[in-house]
N, C-alpha and C. Protein backbone atom coordinates (compact mmCIF):
# COMPACT_ATOMS: atom_id res chain seq x y z
N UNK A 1 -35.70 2.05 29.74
CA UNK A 1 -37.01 1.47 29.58
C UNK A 1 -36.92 -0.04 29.45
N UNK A 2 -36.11 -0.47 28.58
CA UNK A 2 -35.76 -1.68 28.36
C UNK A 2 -35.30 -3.03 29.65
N UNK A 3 -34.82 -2.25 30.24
CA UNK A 3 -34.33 -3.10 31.80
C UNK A 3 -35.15 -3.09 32.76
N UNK A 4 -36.03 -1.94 32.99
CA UNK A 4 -37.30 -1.64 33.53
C UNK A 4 -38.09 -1.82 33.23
N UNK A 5 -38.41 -2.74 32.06
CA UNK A 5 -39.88 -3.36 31.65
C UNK A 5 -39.37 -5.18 31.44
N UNK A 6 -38.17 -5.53 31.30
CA UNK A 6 -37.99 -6.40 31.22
C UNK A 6 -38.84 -7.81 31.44
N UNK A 7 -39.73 -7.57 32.43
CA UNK A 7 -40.74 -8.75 32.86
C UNK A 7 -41.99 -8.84 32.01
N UNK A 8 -42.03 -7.55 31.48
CA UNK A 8 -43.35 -7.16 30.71
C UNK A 8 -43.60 -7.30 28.94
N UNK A 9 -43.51 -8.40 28.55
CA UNK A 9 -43.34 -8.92 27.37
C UNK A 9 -43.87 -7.92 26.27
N UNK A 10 -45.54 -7.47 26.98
CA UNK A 10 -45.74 -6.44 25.92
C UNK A 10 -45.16 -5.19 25.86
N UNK A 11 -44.87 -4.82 26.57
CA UNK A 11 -43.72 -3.95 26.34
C UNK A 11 -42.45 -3.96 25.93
N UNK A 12 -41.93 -5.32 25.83
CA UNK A 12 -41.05 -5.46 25.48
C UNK A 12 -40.94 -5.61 24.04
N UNK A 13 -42.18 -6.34 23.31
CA UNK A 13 -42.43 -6.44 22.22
C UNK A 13 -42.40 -4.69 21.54
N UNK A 14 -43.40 -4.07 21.72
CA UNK A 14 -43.53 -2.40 21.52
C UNK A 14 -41.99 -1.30 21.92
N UNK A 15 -41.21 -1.79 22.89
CA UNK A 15 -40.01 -1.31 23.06
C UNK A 15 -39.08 -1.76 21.77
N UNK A 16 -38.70 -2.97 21.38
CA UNK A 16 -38.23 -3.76 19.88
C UNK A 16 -39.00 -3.21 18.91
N UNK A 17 -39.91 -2.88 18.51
CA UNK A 17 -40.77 -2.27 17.26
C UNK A 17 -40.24 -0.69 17.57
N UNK A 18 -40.38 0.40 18.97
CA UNK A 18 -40.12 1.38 18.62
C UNK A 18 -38.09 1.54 18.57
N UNK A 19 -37.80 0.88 18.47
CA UNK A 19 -36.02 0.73 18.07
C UNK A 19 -36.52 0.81 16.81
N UNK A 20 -36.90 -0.37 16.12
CA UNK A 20 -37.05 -0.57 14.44
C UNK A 20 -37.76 1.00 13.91
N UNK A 21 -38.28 1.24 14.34
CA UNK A 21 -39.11 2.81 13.49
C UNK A 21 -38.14 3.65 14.18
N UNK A 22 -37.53 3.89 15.05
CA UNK A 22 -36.44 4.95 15.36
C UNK A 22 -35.30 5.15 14.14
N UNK A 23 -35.07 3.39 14.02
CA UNK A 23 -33.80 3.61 12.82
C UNK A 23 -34.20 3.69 11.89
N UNK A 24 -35.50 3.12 11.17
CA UNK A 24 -35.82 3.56 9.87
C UNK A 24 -36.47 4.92 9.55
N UNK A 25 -36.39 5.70 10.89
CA UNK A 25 -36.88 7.71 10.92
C UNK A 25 -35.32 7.95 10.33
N UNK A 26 -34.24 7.56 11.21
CA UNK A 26 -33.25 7.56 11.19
C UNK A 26 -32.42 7.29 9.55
N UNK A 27 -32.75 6.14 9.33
CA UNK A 27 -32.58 6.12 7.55
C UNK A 27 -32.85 6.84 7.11
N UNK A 28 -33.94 7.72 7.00
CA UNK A 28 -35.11 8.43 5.98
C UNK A 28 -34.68 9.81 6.05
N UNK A 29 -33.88 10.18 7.28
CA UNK A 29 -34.06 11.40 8.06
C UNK A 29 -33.98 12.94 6.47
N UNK A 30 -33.40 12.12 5.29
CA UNK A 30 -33.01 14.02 4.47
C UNK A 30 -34.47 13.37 3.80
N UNK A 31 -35.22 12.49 3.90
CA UNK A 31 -36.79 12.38 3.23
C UNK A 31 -37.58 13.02 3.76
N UNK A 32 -37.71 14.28 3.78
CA UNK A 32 -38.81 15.63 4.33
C UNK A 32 -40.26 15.47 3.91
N UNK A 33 -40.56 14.69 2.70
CA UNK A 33 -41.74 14.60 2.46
C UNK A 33 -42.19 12.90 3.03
N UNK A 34 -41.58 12.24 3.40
CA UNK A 34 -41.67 11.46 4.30
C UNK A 34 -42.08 11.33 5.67
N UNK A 35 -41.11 12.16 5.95
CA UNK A 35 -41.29 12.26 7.51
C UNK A 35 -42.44 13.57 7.63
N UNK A 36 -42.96 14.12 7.13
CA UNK A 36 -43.92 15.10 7.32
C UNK A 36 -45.32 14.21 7.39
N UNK A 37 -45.01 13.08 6.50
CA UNK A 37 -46.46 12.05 5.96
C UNK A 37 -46.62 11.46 7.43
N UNK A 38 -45.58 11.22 8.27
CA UNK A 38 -45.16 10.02 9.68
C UNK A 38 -45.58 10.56 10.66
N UNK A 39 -45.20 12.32 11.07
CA UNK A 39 -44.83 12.96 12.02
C UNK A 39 -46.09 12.70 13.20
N UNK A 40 -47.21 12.64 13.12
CA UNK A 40 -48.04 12.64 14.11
C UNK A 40 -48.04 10.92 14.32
N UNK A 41 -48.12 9.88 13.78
CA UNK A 41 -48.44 8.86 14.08
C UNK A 41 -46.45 8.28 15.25
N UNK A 42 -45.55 9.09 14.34
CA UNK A 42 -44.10 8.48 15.21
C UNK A 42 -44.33 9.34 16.63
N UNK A 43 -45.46 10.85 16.90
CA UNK A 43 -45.09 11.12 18.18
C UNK A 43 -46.20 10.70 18.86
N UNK A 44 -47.25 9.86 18.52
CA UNK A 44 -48.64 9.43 18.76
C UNK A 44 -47.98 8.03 19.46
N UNK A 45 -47.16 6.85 18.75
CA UNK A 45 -46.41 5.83 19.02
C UNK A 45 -45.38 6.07 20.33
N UNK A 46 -44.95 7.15 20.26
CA UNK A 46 -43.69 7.34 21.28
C UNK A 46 -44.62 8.07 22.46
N UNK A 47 -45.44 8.38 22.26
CA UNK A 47 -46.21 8.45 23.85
C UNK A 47 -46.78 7.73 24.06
N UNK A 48 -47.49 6.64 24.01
CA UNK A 48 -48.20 5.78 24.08
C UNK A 48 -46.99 5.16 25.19
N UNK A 49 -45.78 4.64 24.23
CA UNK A 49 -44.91 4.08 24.53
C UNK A 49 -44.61 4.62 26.09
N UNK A 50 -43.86 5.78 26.39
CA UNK A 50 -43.84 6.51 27.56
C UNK A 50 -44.90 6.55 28.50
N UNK A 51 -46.17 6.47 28.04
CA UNK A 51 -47.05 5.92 28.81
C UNK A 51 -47.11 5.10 29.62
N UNK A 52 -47.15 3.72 28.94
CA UNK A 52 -47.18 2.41 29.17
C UNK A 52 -46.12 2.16 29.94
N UNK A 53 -44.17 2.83 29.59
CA UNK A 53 -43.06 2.46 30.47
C UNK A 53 -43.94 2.84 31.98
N UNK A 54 -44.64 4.01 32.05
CA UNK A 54 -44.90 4.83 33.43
C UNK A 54 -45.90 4.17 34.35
N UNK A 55 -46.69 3.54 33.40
CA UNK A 55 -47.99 2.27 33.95
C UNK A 55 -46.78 1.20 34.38
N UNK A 56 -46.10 0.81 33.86
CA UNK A 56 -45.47 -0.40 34.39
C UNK A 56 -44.83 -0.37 35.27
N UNK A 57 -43.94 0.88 35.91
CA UNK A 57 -43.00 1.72 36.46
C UNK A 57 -44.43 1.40 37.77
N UNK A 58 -45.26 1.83 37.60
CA UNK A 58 -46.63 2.42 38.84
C UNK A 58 -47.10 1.15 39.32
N UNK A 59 -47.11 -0.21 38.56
CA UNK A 59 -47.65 -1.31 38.53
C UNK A 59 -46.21 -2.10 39.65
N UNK A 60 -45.27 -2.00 39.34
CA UNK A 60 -44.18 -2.67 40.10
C UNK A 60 -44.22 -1.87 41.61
N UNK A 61 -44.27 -0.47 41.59
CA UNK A 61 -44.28 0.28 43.05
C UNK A 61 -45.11 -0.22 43.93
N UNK A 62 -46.60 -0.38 42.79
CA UNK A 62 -48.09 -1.12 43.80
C UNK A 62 -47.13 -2.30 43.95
N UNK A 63 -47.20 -2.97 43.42
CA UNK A 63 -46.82 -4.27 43.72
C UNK A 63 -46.36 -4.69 45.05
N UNK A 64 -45.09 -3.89 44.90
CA UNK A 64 -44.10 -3.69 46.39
C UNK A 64 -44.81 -3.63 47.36
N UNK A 65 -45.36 -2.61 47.26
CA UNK A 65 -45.98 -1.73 48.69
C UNK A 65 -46.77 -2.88 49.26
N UNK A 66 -47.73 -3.39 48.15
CA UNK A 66 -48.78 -4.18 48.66
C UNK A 66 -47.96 -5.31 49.36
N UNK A 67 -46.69 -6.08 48.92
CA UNK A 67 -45.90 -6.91 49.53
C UNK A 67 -45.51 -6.66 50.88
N UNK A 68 -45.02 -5.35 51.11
CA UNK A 68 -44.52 -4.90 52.49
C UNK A 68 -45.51 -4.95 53.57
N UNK A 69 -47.03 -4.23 52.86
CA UNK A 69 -47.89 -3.89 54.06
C UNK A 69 -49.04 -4.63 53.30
N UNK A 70 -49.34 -5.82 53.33
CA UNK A 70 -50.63 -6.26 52.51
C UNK A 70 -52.06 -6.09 52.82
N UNK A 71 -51.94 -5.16 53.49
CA UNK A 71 -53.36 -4.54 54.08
C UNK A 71 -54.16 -4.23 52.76
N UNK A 72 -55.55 -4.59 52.41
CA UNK A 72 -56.01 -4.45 51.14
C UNK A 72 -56.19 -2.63 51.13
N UNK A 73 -55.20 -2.26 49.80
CA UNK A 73 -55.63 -0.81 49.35
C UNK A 73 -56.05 -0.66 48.37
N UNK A 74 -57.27 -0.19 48.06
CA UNK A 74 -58.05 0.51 46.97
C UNK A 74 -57.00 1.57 45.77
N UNK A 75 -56.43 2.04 46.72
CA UNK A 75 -55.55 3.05 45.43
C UNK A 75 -54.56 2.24 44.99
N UNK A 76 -53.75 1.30 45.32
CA UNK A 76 -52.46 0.04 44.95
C UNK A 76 -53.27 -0.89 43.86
N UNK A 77 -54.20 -1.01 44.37
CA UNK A 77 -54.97 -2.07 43.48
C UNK A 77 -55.57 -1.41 42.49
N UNK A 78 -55.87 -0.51 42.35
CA UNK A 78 -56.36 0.24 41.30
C UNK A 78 -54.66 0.55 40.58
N UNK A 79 -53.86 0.99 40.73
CA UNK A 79 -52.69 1.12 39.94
C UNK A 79 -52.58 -0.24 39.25
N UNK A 80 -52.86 -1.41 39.70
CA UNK A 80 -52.03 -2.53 39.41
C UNK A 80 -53.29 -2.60 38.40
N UNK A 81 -54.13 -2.33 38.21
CA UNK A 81 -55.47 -2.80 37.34
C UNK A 81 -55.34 -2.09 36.14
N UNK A 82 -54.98 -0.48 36.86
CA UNK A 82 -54.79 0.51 35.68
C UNK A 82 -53.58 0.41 34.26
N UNK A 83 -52.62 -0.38 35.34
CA UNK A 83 -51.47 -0.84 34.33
C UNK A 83 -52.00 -2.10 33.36
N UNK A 84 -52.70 -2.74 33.45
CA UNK A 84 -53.00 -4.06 33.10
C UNK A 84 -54.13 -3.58 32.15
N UNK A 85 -54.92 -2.66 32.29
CA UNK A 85 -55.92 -2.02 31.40
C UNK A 85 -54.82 -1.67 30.43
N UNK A 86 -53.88 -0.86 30.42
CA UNK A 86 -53.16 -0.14 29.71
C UNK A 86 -52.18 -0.71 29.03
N UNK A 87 -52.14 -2.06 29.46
CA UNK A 87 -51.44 -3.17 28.72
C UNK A 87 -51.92 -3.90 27.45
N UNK A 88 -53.19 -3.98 28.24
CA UNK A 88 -54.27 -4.40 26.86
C UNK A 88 -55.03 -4.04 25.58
N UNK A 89 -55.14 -2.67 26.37
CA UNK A 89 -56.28 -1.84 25.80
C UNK A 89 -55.19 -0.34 24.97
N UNK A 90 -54.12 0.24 25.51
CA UNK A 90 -53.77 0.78 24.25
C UNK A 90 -52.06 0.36 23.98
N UNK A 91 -51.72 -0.30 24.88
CA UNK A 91 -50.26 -0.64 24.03
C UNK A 91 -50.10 -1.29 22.75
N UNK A 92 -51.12 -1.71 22.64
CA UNK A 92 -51.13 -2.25 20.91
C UNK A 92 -51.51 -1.36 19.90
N UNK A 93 -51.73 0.21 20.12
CA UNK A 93 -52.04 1.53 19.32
C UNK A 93 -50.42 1.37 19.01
N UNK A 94 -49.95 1.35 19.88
CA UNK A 94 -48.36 1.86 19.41
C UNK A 94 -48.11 0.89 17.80
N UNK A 95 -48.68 -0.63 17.60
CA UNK A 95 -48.29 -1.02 16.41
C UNK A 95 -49.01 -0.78 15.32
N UNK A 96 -49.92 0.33 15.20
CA UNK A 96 -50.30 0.44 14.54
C UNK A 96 -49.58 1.83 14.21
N UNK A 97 -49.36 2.74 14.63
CA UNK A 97 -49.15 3.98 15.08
C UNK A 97 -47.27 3.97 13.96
N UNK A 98 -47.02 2.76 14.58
CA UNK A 98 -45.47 2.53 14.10
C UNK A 98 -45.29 1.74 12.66
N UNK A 99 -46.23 1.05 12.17
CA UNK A 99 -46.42 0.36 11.09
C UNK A 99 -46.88 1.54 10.19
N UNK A 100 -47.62 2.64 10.86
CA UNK A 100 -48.05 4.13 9.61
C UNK A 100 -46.64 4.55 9.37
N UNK A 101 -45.84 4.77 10.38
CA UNK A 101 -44.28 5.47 10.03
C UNK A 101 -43.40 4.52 9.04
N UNK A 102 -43.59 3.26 9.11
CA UNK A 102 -42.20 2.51 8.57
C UNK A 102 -43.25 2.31 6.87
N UNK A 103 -44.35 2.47 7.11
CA UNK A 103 -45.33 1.84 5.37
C UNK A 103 -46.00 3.11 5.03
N UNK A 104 -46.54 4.20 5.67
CA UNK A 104 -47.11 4.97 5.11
C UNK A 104 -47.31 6.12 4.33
N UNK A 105 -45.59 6.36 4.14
CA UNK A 105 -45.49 7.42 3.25
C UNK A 105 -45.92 6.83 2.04
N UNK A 106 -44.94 5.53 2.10
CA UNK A 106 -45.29 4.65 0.75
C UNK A 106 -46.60 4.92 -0.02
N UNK A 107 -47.87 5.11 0.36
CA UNK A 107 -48.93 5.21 -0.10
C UNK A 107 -49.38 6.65 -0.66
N UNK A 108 -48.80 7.44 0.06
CA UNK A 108 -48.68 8.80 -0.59
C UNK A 108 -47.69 9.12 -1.71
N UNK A 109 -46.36 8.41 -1.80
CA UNK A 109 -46.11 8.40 -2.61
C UNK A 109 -46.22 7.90 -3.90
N UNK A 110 -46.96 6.37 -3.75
CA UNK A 110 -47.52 5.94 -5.00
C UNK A 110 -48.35 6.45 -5.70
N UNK A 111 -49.32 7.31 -4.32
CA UNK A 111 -50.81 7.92 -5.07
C UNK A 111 -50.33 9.42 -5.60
N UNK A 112 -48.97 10.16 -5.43
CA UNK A 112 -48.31 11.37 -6.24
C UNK A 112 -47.61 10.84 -7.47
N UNK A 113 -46.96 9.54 -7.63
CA UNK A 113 -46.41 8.98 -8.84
C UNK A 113 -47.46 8.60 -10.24
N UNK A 114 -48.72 8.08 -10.00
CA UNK A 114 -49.88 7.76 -10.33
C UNK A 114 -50.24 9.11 -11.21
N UNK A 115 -50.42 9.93 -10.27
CA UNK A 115 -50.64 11.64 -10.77
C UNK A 115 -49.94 12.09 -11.94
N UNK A 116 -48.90 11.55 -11.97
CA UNK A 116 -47.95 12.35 -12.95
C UNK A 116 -48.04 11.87 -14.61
């Protein structure tokens, strides 16, 4: 993903953030009541992510094609738009998505310590 998005800063940014929440799942991993608090927002983050590699992946193919044969196409140009929507509009879910995994047990656990 990393060598294949290389041009694509926001992705590159969201590729570096999902390393950082991989290793701190990875730290946590015998914290069961942790990772139960994470579990939908780390697989909510990691598709997004896979998403976005596949928009960018679709965005470089248009690209090409349109280079080889620059005849104006409606479906090339719509890929290249669709990636660029998807750049804007949800690759930045992923930091939110990944900031619930690395901070949010925390809050469940303060509000069970509180309890006691």
């Amino acid at each position: 993903m990393y060598s294949e998005c290389a041009d694509n800063k926001e992705m590159i940014d969201v590729i570096n953030l999902a390393s950082e929440t991989l290793n701190f799942i990875l730290e946590n991993r015998d914290d069961q009541e942790m990772l139960s608090c994470v579990s939908f927002d780390y697989l909510m983050g990691f598709g997004y992510l896979v998403g976005g590699w596949l928009m960018h992946k679709a965005n470089l193919k248009a690209q090409e094609k349109l280079s080889t044969n620059p005849k104006d196409d409606p479906f090339l140009r719509g890929q290249i738009l669709s990636s660029e929507f998807y750049d804007l509009h949800i690759l930045p879910r992923i930091q939110t998505h990944f900031r619930i995994v690395m901070k949010g047990a925390n809050v469940i656990k303060l509000s069970n310590d509180s309890l006691i």
